[in-house]
C-alpha atoms as a PDB file:
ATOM      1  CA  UNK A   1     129.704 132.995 124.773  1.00  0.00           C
ATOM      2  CA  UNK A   2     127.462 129.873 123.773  1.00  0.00           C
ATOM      3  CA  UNK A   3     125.192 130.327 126.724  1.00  0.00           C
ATOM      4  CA  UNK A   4     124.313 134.165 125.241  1.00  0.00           C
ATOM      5  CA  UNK A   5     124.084 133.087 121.968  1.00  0.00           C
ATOM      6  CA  UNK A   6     121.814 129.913 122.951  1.00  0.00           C
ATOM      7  CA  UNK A   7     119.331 132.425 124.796  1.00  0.00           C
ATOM      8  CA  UNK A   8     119.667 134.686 122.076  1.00  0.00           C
ATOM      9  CA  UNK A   9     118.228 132.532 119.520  1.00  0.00           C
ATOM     10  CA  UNK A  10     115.730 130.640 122.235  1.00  0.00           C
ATOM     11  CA  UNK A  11     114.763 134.275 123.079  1.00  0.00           C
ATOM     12  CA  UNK A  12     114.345 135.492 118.844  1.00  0.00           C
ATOM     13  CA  UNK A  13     112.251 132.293 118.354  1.00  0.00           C
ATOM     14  CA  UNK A  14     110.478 132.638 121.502  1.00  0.00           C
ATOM     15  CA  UNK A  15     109.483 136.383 120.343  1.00  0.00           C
ATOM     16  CA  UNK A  16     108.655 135.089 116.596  1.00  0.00           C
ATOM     17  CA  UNK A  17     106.413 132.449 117.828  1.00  0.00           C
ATOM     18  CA  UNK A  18     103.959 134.804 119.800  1.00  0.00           C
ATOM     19  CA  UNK A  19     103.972 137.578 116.388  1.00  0.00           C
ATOM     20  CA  UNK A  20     102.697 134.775 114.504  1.00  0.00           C
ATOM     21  CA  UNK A  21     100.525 133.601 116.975  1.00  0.00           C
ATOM     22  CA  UNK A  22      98.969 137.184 117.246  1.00  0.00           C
ATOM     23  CA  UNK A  23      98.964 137.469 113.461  1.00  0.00           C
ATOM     24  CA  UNK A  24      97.636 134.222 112.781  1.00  0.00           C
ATOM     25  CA  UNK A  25      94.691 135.185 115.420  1.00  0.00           C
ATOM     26  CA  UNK A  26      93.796 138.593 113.815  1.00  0.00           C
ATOM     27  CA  UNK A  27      93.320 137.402 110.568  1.00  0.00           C
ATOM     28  CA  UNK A  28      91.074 134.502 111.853  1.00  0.00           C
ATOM     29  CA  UNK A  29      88.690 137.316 113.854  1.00  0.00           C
ATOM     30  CA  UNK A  30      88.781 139.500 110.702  1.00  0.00           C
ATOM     31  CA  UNK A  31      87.824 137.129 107.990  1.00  0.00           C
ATOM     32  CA  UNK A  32      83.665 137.776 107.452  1.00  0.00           C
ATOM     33  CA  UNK A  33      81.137 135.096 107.764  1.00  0.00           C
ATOM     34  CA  UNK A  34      79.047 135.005 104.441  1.00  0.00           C
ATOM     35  CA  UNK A  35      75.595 134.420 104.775  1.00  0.00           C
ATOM     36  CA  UNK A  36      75.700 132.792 101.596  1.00  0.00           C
ATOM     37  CA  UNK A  37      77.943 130.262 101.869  1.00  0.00           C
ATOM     38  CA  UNK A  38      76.860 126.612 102.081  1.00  0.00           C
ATOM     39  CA  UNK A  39      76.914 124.735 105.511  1.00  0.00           C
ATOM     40  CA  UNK A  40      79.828 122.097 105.468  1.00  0.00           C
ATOM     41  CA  UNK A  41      78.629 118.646 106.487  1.00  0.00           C
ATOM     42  CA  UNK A  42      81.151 115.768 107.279  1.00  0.00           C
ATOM     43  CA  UNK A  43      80.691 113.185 104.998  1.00  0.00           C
ATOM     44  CA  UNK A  44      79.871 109.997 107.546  1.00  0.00           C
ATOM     45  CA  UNK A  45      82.500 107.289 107.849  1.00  0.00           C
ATOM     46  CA  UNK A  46      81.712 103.912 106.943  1.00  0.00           C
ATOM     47  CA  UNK A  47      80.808 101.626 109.586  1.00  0.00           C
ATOM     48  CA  UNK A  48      80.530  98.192 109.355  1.00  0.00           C
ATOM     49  CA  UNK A  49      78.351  96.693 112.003  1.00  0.00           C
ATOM     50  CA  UNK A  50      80.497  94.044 114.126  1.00  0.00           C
ATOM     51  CA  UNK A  51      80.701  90.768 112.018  1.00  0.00           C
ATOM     52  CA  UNK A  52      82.544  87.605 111.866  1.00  0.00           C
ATOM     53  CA  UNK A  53      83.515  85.119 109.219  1.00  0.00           C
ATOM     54  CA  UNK A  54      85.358  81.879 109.288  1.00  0.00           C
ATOM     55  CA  UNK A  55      88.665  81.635 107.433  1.00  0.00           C
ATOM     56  CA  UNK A  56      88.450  77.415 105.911  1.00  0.00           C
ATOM     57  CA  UNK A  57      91.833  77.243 105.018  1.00  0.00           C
ATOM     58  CA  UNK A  58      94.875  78.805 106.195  1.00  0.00           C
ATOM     59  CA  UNK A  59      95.571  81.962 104.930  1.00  0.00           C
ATOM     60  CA  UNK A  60      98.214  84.824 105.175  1.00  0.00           C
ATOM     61  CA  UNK A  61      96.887  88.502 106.666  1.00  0.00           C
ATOM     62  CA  UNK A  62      98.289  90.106 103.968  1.00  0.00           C
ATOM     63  CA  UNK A  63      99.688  94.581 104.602  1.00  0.00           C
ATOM     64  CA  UNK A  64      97.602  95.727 101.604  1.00  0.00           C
ATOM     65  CA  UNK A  65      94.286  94.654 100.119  1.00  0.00           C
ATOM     66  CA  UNK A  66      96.212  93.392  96.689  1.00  0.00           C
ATOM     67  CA  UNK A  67      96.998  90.339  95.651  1.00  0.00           C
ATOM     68  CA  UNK A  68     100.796  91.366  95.168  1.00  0.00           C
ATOM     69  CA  UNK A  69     100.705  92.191  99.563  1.00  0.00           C
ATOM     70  CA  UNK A  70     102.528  89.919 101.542  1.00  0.00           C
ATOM     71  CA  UNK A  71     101.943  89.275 105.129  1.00  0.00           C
ATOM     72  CA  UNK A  72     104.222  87.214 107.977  1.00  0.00           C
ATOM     73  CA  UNK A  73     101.060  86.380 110.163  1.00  0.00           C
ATOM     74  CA  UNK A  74      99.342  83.262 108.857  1.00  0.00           C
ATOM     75  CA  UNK A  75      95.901  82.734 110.490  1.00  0.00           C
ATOM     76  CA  UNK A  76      94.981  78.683 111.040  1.00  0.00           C
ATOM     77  CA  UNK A  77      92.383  77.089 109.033  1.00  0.00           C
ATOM     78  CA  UNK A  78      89.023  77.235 110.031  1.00  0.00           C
ATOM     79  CA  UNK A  79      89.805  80.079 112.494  1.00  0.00           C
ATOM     80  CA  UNK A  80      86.860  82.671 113.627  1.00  0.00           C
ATOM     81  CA  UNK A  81      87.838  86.105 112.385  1.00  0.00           C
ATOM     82  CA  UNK A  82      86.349  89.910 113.321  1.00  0.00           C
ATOM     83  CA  UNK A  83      85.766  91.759 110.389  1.00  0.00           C
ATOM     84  CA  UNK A  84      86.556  95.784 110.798  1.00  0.00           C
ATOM     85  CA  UNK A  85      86.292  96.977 107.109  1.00  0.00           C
ATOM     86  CA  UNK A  86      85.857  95.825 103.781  1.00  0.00           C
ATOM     87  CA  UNK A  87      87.485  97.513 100.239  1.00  0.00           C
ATOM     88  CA  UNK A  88      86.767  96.374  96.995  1.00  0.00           C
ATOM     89  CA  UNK A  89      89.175  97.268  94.061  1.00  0.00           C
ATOM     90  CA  UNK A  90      90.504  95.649  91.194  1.00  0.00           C
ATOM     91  CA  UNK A  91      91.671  92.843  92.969  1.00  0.00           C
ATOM     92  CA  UNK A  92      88.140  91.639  94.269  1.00  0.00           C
ATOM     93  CA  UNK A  93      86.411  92.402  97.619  1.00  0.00           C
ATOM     94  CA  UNK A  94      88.667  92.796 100.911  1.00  0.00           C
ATOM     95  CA  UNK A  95      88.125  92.332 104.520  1.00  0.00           C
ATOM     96  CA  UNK A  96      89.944  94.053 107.224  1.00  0.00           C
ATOM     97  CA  UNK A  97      89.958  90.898 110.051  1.00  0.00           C
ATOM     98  CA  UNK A  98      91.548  90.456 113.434  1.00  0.00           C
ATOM     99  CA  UNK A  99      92.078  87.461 115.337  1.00  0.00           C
ATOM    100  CA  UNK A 100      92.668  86.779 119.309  1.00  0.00           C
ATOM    101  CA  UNK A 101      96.573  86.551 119.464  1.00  0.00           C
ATOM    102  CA  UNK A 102      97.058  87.406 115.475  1.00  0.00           C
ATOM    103  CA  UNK A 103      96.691  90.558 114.878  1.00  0.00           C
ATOM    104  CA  UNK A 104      95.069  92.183 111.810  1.00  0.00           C
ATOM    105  CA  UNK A 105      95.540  91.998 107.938  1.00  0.00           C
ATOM    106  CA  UNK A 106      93.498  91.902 104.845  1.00  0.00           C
ATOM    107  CA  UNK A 107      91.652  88.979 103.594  1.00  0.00           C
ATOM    108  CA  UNK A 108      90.214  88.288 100.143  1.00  0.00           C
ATOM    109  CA  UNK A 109      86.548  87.564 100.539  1.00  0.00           C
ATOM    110  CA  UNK A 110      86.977  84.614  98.299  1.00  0.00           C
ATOM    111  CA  UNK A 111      89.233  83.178 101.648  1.00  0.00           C
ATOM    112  CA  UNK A 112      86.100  83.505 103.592  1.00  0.00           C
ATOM    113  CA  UNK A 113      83.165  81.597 104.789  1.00  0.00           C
ATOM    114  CA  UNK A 114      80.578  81.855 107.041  1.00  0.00           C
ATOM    115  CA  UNK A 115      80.369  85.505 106.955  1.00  0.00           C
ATOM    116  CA  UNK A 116      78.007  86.636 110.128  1.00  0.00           C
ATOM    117  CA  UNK A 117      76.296  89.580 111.026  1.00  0.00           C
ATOM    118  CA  UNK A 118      76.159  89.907 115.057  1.00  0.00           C
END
């Protein structure tokens, strides 16, 4: 009796999937084009170009770029860093950095020396 009602209800969803699947398709090949409406453009990403910084004194990679953040990864003083992105908010400017065996984590700018365009 479990073995019916287990293909039973594989069999209902089964048969539910593929009328929304051909529902789902027929309103997609019905909906007009307008000639009138704007293109879409994606907005670009921002890039930093590949940079490095040294970090003078040791300093936590913190989860968050806030001040309040706490990290468990604390990268050496004057360690070379890779710098990924940067965010600036009420807190100041923040880099994104990762290190060779560290990991990544946020770093106030303020941390930072030495920053390096390659």
């Amino acid at each position: 009796m479990k073995k019916v009602l287990l293909i039973s209800v594989a069999l209902s969803v089964l048969s539910f999937s593929a009328q929304a699947a051909t529902e789902c398709g027929s309103v997609e090949a019905s909906a007009p084009a307008s000639a009138a409406a704007p293109a879409v453009v994606a907005a670009a990403a921002p890039q930093v170009t590949k940079a490095t910084a040294v970090v003078p004194r040791a300093v936590a990679l913190r989860d968050r770029p806030q001040l309040s953040s706490v990290g468990d990864v604390v990268v050496p003083a004057d360690k070379k860093v890779r710098l990924s992105s940067t965010v600036n908010n009420s807190d100041g400017n923040w880099w994104y950095v990762t290190a060779d065996g560290l990991g990544g984590g946020w770093v106030p700018e303020s941390d930072m020396s030495g920053l390096q365009q390659q």
